[in-house]
Protein backbone atom coordinates (compact mmCIF):
# COMPACT_ATOMS: atom_id res chain seq x y z
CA UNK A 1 2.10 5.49 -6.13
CA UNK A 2 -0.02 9.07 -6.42
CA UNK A 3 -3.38 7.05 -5.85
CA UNK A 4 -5.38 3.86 -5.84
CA UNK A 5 -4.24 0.32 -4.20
CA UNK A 6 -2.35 -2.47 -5.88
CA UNK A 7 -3.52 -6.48 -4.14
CA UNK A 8 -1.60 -9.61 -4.73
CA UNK A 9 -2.01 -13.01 -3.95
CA UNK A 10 0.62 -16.56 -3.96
CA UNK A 11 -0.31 -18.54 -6.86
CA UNK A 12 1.33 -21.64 -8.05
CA UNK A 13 2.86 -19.96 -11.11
CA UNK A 14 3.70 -16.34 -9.40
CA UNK A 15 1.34 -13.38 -8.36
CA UNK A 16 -2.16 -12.73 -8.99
CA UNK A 17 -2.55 -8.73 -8.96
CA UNK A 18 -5.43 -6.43 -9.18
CA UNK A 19 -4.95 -2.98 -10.09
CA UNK A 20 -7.55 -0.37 -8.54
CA UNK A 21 -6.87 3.47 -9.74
CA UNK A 22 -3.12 3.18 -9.70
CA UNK A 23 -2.17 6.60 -10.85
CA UNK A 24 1.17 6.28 -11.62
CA UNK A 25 1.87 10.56 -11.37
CA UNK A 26 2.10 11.33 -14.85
CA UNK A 27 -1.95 11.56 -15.69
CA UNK A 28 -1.13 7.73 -16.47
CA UNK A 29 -3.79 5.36 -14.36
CA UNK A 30 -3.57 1.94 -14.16
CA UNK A 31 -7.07 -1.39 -13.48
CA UNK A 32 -7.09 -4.32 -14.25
CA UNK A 33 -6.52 -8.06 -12.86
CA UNK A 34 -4.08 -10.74 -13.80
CA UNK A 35 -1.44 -13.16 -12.95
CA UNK A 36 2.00 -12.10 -12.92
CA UNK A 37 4.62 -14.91 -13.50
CA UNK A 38 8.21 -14.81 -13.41
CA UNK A 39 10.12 -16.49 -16.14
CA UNK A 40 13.67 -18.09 -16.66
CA UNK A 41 14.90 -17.09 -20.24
CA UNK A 42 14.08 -20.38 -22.47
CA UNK A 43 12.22 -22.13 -20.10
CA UNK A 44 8.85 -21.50 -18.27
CA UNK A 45 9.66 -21.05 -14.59
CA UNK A 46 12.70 -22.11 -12.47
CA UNK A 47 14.79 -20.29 -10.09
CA UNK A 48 16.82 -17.92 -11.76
CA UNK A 49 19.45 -16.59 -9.35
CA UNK A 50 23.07 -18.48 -8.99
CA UNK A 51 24.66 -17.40 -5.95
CA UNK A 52 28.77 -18.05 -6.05
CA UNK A 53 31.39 -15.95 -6.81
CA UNK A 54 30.31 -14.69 -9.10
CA UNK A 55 26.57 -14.25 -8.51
CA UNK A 56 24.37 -13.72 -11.49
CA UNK A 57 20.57 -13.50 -11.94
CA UNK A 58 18.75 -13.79 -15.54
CA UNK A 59 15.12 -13.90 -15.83
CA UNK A 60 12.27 -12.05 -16.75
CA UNK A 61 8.85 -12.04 -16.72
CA UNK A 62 4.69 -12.00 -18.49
CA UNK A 63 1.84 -10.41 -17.59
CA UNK A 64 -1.24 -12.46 -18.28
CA UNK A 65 -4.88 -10.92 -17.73
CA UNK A 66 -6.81 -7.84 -18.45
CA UNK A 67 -5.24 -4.29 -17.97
CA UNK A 68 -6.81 -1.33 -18.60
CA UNK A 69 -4.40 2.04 -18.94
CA UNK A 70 -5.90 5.12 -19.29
CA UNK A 71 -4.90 8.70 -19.94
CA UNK A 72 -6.91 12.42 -19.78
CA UNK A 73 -7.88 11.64 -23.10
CA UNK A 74 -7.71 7.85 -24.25
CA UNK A 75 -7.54 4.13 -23.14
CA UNK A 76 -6.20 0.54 -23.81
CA UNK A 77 -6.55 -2.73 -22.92
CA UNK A 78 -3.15 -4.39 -22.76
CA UNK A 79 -4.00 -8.55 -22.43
CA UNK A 80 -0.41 -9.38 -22.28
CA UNK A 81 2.68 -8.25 -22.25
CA UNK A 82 6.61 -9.39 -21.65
CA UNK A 83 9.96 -8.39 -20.42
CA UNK A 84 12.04 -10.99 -21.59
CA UNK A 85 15.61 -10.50 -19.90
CA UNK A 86 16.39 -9.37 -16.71
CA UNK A 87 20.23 -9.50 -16.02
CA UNK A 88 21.67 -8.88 -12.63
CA UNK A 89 25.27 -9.82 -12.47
CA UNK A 90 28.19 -8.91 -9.61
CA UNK A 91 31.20 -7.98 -9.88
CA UNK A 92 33.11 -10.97 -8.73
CA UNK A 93 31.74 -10.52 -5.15
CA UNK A 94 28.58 -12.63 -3.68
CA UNK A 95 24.98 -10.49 -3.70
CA UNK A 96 24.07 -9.37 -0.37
CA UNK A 97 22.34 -11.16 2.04
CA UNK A 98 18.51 -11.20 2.40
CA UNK A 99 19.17 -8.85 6.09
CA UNK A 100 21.17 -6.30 4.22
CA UNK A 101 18.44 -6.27 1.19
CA UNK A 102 15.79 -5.65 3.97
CA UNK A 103 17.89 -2.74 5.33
CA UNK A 104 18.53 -1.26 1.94
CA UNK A 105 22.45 -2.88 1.76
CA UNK A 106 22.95 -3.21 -1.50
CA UNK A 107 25.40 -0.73 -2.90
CA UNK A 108 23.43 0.05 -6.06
CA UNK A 109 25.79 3.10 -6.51
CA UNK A 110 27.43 1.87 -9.19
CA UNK A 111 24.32 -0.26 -10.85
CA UNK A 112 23.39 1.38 -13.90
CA UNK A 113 20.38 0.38 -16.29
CA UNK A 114 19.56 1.14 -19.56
CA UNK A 115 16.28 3.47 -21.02
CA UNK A 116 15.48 3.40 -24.59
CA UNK A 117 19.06 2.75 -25.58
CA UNK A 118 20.88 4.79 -22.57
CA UNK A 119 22.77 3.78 -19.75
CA UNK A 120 21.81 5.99 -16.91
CA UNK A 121 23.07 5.04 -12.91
CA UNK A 122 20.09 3.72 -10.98
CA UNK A 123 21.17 6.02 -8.26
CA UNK A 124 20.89 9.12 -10.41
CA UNK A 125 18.09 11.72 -7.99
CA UNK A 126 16.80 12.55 -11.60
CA UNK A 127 16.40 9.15 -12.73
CA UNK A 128 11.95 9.40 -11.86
CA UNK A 129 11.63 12.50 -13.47
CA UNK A 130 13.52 11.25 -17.03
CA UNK A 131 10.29 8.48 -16.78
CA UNK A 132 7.79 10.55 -14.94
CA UNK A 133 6.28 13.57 -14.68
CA UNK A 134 5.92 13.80 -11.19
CA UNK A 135 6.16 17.81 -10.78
CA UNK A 136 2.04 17.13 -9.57
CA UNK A 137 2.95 14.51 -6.84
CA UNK A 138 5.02 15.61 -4.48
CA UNK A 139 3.60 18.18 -2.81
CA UNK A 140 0.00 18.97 -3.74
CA UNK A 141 -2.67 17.25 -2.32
CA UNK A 142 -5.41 16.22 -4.47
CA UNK A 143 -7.87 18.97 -4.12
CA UNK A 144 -11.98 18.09 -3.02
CA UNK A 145 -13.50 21.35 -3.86
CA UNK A 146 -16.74 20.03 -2.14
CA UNK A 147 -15.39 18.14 0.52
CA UNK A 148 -17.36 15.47 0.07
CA UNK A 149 -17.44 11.81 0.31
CA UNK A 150 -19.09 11.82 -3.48
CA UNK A 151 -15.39 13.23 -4.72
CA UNK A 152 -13.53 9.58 -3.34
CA UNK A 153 -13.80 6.92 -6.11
CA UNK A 154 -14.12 3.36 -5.29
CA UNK A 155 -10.30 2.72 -5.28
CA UNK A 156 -9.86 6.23 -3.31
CA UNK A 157 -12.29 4.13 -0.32
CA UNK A 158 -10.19 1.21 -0.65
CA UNK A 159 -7.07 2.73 -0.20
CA UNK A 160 -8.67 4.35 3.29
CA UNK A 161 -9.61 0.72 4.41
CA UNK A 162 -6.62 -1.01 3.15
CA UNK A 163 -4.04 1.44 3.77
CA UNK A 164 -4.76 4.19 6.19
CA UNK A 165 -7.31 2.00 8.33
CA UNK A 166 -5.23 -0.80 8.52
CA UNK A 167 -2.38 1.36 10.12
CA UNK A 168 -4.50 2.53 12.51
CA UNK A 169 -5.69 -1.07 13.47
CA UNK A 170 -2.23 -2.32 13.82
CA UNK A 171 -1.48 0.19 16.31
CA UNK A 172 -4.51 -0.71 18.19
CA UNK A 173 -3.52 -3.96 18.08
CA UNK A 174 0.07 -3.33 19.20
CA UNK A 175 -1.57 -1.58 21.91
CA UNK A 176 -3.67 -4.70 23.21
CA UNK A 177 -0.85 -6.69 23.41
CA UNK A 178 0.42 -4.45 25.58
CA UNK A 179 -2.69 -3.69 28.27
CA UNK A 180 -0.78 -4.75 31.17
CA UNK A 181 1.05 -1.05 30.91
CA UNK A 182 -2.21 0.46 31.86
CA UNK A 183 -2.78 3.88 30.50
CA UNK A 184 -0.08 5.71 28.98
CA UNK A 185 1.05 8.31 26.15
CA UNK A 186 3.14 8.07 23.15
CA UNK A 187 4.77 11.21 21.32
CA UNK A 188 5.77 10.74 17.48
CA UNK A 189 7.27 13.42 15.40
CA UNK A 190 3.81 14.09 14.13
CA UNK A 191 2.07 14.43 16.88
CA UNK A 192 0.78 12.55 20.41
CA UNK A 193 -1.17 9.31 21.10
CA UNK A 194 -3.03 8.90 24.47
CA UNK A 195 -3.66 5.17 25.57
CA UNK A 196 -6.65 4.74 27.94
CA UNK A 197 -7.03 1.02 29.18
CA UNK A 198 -10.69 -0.56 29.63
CA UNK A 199 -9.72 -2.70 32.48
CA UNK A 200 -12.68 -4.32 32.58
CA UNK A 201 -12.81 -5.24 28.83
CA UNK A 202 -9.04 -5.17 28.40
CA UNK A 203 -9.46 -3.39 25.68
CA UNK A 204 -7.60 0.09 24.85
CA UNK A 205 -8.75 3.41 23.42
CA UNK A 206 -6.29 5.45 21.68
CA UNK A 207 -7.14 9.35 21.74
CA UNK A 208 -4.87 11.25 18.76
CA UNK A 209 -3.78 14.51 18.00
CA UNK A 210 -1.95 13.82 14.71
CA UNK A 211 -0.64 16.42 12.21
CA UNK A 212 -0.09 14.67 8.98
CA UNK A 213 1.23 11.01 10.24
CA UNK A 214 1.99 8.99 7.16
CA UNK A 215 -0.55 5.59 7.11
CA UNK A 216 0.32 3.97 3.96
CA UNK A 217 0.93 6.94 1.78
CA UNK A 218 -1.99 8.80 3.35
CA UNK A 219 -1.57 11.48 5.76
CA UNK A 220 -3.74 11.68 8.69
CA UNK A 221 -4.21 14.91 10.54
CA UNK A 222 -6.87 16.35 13.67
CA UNK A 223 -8.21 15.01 17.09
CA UNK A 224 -9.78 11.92 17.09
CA UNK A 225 -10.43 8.97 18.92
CA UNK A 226 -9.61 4.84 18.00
CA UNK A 227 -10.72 2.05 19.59
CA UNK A 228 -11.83 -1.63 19.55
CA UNK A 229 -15.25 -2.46 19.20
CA UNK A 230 -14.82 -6.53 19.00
CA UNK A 231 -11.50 -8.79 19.39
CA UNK A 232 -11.51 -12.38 18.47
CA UNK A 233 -10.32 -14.88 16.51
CA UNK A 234 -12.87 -14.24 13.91
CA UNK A 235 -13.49 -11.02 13.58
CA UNK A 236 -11.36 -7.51 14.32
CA UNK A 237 -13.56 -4.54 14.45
CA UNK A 238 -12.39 -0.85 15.22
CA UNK A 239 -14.59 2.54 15.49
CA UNK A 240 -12.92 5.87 14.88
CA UNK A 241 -14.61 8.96 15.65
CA UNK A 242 -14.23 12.83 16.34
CA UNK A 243 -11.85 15.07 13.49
CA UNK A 244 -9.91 12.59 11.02
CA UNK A 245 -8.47 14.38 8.24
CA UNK A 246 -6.83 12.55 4.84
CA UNK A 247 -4.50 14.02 2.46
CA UNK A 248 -1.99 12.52 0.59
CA UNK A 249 -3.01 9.48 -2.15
CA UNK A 250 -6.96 10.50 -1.43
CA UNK A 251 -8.65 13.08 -2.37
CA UNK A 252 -8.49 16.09 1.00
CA UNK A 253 -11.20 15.24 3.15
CA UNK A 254 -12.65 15.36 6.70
CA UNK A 255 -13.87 12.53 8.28
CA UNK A 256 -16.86 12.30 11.38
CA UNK A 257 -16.42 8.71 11.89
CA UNK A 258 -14.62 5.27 10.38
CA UNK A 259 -15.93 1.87 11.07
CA UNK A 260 -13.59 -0.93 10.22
CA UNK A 261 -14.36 -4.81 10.39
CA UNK A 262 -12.20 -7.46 9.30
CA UNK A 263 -14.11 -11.11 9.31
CA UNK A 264 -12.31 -14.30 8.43
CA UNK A 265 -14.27 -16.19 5.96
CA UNK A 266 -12.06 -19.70 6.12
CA UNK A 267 -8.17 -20.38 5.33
CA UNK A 268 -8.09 -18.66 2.19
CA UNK A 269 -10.03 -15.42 2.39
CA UNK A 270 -11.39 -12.63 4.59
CA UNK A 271 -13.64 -9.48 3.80
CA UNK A 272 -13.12 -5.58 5.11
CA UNK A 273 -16.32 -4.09 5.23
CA UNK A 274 -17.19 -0.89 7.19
CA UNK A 275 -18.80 2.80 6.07
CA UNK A 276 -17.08 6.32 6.58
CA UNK A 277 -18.94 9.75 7.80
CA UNK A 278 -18.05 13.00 7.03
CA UNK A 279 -21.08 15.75 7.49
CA UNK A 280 -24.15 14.11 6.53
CA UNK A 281 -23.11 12.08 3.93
CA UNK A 282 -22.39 7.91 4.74
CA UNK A 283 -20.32 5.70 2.37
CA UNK A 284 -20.28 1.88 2.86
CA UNK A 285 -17.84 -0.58 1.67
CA UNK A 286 -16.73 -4.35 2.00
CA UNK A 287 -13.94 -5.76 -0.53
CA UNK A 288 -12.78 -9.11 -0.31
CA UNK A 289 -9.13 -9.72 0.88
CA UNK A 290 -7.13 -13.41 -0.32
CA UNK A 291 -5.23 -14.40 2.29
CA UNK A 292 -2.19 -15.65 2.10
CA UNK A 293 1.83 -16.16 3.43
C-alpha cells in the first residue's frame, strides 16, 4: 500500500476494519470503517474449506459499513458491497500446510484467475500493472516541498506511530530481553545499531546509523538515538532523538525527536499517544488501538 494504515479487529462475525488514507497507487484512496465478514455461498457463515483429496474451498464474502473512495477529482460512498464466490480447488493433491503457507509454499505457478472475463496466471510479473497504475510507487518518494510536519495528514502520523514507531519499539524491546549481553553492536544491510546497556536501570539505548531500513513500508534513514523512557506492565514508552529521516509511504521528512507511549486501557483496548519534532514545529497524536488475538 503507497500510503495510509489499514486496522482490524476479531469480531464474532469476521473483521472490523478501518481504512485511514489507503492510497492504493493509482490516485485511488481509500476511509472508511466497517465489518468485514466472510461468507459460505447459500448460507451466512460456516467454514468453507474441505481438506481431502481433493481439497476445495468456496466462499466469499460482504462488506458492511461506510467507505469512502476518492479520486483527484470525485468521491463515493460505497455502504456495501459483495463478492459472492470464491473458488479454490486442487488438483487432486491436499493444500499445503499452514508452515508452508507461512513460508510462501504454495506453488501458485500454475493458479490462474480471471479479470473482467480473462484468465490471466496469478504469477504473471505484469499481473499489478494490468489493475494498477503503479508507474508513481515504486520508486519516488512522496515529495514535502516544505519539509514540514503541516505536509503529513492524519493517516500519514498514524502510519509513523503504527508502523515505523512500532518497529523501532520492537527492537528495543528485543533488546531488553536481552540486557544480560551488556553493550554490543549489530550491522544490517542498511546500516549499524549500537546497544549501550543502563546497568543500573537495565534498560538499553540503541544509537543508529541507518540508510533507508524498511519499518513497515517506511524507510528510515540518519543518526539517531532510541531508547526506553518507562517499562512496565502498563505502559511502554520510547524517546527518539537526534537525525530521523522518513521516506517511503510518508511524505519525505526530517525528524528532531519521536515520543512514543503505548498505555493499556483494560483487556480490550490500549491507546498510542506521543508528538513528533522536526525544526520548530510539534505534532501530537494519540489513536486508540483494539486489542485483540
Amino acid at each position: 500500500m503507497r500510503r495510509g494504515v489499514i486496522n482490524y479487529s476479531n469480531s464474532d462475525l469476521g473483521r472490523n476494519v478501518t481504512f485511514s488514507g489507503c492510497d492504493l497507487g493509482d490516485d485511488i484512496v481509500i476511509d472508511g470503517s466497517g465489518l468485514l465478514e466472510w461468507t459460505a455461498p447459500g448460507e451466512v457463515r460456516s467454514n468453507f474449506c474441505v481438506f481431502g483429496v481433493p481439497s476445495n474451498c468456496n466462499t466469499g464474502f460482504w462488506w458492511n459499513g461506510d467507505l469512502t473512495v476518492s479520486t483527484a477529482n470525485k468521491s463515493l460512498i460505497v455502504e456495501e458491497f459483495a463478492v459472492s464466490e470464491l473458488v479454490m480447488v486442487s488438483s487432486g493433491v491436499l493444500f499445503p500446510e499452514f508452515t508452508r503457507i507461512e513460508t510462501g509454499e504454495l506453488g501458485f505457478a500454475s493458479a490462474t484467475a480471471t479479470l473482467n472475463g480473462t484468465e490471466v496466471e496469478v504469477a504473471d510479473p505484469n499481473l499489478l500493472e494490468s489493475v494498477f497504475d503503479v508507474s508513481s510507487v515504486r520508486d519516488a518518494p512522496i515529495q514535502n516541498p516544505t519539509a514540514s510536519l503541516a505536509s503529513l495528514t492524519e493517516a500519514d502520523v498514524k502510519r509513523v506511530a503504527f508502523h515505523a514507531a512500532i518497529e523501532l519499539v520492537r527492537f528495543l524491546f528485543n533488546e531488553t530481553l536481552e540486557t544480560q549481553r551488556g553493550d554490543h553492536s549489530h550491522t544490517q544491510p542498511c546500516g549499524t545499531s549500537d546497544v549501550t546497556v543502563d546497568t543500573v536501570a537495565n534498560l538499553p539505548t540503541i544509537d543508529a546509523r541507518w540508510s533507508l531500513c524498511e519499518a513497515g513500508g517506511v524507510f528510515l534513514s540518519g543518526d539517531f538515538s532510541m531508547s526506553r523512557q518507562t517499562f512496565s506492565e502498563d505502559r511502554i514508552e520510547m524517546r527518539v532523538t537526534g537525525n530521523l529521516g522518513l521516506t517511503g509511504g510518508v511524505p519525505e521528512i526530517n525528524l528532531d525527536e519521536l515520543a512514543w507511549l503505548l498505555t493499556f486501557r483494560d483487556g480490550s483496548t490500549s491507546r498510542i499517544s506521543g508528538h513528533i519534532k522536526a525544526g520548530g514545529d510539534r505534532r501530537e497524536f494519540a489513536f486508540d488501538l483494539i486489542l485483540d488475538d
